[in-house]
Protein backbone atom coordinates (compact mmCIF):
# COMPACT_ATOMS: atom_id res chain seq x y z
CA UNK A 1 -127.09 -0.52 31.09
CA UNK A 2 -124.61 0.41 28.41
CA UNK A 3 -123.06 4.23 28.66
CA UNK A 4 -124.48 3.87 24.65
CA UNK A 5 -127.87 4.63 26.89
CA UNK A 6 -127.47 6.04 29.68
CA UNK A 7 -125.99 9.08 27.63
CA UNK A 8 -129.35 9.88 25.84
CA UNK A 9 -131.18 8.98 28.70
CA UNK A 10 -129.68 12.07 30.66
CA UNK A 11 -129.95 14.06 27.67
CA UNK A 12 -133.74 13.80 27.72
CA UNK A 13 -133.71 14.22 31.49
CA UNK A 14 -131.41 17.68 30.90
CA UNK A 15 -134.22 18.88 28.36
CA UNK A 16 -136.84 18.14 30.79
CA UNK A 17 -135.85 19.50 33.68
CA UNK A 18 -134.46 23.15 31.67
CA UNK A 19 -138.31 23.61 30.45
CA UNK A 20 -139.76 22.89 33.47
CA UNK A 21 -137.48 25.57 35.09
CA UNK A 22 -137.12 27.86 31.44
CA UNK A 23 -140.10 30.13 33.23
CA UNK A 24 -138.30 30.87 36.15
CA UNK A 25 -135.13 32.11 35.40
CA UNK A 26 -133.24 35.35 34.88
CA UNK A 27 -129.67 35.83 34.40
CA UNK A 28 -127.67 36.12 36.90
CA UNK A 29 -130.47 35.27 39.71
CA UNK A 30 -131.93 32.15 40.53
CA UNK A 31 -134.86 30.41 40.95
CA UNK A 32 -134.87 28.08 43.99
CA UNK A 33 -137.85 25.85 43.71
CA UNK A 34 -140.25 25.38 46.43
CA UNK A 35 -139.84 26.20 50.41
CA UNK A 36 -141.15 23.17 52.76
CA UNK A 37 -144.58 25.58 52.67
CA UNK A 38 -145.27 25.35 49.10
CA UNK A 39 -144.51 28.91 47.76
CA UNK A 40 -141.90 29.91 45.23
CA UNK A 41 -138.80 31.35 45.91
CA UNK A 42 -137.05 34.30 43.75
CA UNK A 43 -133.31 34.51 45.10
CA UNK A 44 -131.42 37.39 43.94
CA UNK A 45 -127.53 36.86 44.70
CA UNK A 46 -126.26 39.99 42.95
CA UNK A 47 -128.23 41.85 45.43
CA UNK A 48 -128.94 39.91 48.26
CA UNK A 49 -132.56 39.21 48.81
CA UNK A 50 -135.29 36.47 48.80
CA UNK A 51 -138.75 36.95 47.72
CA UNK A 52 -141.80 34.56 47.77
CA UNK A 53 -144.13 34.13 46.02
CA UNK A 54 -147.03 31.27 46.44
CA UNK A 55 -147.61 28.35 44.49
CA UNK A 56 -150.10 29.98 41.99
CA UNK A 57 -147.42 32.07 40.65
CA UNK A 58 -145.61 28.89 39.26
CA UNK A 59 -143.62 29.95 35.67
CA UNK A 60 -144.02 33.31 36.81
CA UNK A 61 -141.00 35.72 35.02
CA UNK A 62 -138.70 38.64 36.01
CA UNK A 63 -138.05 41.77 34.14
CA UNK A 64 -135.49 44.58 34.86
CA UNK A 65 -136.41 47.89 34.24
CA UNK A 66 -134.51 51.03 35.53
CA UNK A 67 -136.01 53.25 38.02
CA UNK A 68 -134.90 57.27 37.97
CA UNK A 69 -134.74 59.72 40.21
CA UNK A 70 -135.24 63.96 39.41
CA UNK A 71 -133.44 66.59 41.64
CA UNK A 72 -134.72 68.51 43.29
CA UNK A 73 -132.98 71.56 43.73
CA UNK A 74 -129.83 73.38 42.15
CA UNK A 75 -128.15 72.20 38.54
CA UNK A 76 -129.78 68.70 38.83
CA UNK A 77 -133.28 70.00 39.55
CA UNK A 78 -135.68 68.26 37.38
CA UNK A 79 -132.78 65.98 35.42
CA UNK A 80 -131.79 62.47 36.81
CA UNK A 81 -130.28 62.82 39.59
CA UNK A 82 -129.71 58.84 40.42
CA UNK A 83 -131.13 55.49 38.89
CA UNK A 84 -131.18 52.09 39.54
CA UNK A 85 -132.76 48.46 39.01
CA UNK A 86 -135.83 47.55 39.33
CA UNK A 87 -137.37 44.09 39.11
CA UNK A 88 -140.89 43.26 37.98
CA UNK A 89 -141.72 39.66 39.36
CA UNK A 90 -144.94 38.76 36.53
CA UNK A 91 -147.40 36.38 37.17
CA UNK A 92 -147.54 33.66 34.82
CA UNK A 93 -150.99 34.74 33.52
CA UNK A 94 -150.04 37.98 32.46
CA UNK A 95 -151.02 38.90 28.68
CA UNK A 96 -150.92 42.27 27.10
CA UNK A 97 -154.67 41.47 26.42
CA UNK A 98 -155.28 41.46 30.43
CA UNK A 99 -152.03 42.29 31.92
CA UNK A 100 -151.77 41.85 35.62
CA UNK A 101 -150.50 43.47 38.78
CA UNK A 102 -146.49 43.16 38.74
CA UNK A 103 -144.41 43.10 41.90
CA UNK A 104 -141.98 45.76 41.34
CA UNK A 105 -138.66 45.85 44.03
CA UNK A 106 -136.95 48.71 42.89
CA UNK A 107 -133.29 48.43 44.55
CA UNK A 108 -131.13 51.29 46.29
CA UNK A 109 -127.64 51.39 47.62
CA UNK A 110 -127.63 52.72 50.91
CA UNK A 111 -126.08 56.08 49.85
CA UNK A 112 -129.03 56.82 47.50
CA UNK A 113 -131.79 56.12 50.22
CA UNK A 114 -130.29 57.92 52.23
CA UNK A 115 -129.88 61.05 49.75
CA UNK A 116 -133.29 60.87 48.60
CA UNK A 117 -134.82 60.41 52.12
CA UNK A 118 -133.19 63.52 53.12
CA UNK A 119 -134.80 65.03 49.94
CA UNK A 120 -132.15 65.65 47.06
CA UNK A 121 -134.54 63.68 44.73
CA UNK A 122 -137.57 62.37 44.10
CA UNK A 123 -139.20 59.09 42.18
CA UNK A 124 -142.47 59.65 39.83
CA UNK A 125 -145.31 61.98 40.81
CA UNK A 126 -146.26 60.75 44.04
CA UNK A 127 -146.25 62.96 47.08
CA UNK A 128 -144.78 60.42 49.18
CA UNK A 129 -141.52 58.10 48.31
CA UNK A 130 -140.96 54.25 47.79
CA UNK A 131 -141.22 52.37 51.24
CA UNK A 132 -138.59 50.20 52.34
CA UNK A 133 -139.42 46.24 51.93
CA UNK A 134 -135.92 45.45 53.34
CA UNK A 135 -132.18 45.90 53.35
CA UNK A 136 -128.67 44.81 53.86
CA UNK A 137 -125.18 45.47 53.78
CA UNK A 138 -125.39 46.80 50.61
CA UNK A 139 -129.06 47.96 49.93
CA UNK A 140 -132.46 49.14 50.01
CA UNK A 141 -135.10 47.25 48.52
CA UNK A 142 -138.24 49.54 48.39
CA UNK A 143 -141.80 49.09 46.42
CA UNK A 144 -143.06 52.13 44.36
CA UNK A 145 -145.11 54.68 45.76
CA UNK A 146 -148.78 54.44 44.29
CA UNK A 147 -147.22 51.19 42.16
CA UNK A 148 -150.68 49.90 41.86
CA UNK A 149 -152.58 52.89 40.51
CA UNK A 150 -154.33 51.33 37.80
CA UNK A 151 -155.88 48.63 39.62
CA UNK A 152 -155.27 46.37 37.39
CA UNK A 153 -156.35 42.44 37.68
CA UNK A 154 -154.31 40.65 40.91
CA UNK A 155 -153.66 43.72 42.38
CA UNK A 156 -155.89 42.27 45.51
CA UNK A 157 -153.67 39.19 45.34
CA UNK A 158 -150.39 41.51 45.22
CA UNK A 159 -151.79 43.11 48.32
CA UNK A 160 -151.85 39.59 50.32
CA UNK A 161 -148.72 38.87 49.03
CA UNK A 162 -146.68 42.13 50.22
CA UNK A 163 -148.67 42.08 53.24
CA UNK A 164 -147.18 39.03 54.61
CA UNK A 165 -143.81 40.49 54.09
CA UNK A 166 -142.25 38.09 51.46
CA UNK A 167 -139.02 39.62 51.03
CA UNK A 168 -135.95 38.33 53.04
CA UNK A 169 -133.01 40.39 52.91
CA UNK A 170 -129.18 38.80 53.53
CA UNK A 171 -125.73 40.76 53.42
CA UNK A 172 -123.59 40.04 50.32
């Protein structure tokens, strides 16, 4: 085979294989394909963690969004008081016509867990805080208190998901 055809050949291949993975990626994170049990695998390197995800959720996306924090007492009482990322891992079915359940990770460094465990801010109207889904060297990952209010379609699926603890944490 002439190089006048394997060029275009790999061309085409290139093309391919960037749509079939287009869904799927974020900057700066990765997607990592497939685990030997079939699910999906979000891997986070700028933060250190692994989430999975199952098969369904195949071309599923990631946002980032910001989460806040209010004080609580003194000059920062009701004013943000800390803030952070937060990723939204969206099922590919989601449509604003019928939007589905996201999986939000909102992500701490150990130094604001620990401030707003010990009270010196809050997150959102919710009695209670975010729990923890994991950590490392560096942070906290924690899921939203009351993050599925709305109840909106997948939330039951969401529920499976997070209840088999998906999230794998690794030091950076």
């Amino acid at each position: 085979m002439s190089s006048d055809t394997v060029l275009p050949i790999l061309l085409i291949m290139a093309v391919i294989l960037s749509g079939i993975y287009a869904g799927n990626y974020d900057a700066g994170k990765e997607f990592s394909g497939s685990n030997d049990g079939g699910s999906l695998i979000y891997l986070n390197q700028e933060f250190g963690f692994k989430f999975y995800l199952p098969a369904a959720w195949q071309g599923y996306s990631v946002l980032e969004t910001v989460w806040e924090g209010h004080g609580v007492d003194g000059e920062l009482q009701g004013k943000i008081a800390a803030s952070g990322p937060q990723f939204l891992l969206r099922h590919p079915l989601w449509t604003q016509e019928v939007p589905r359940q996201d999986i939000p990770i909102m992500v701490f460094t150990l130094d604001q867990w620990e401030s707003m465990q010990q009270g010196r801010f809050h997150i959102g109207a919710a009695p209670i805080g975010p729990s923890e889904l994991g950590r490392n060297n560096g942070y906290v990952f924690a899921l939203p208190a009351r993050y599925n209010f709305a109840f909106p379609a997948g939330f039951e699926e969401v529920e499976q998901i997070l209840a088999a603890k998906p999230l794998l944490a690794f030091d950076i």
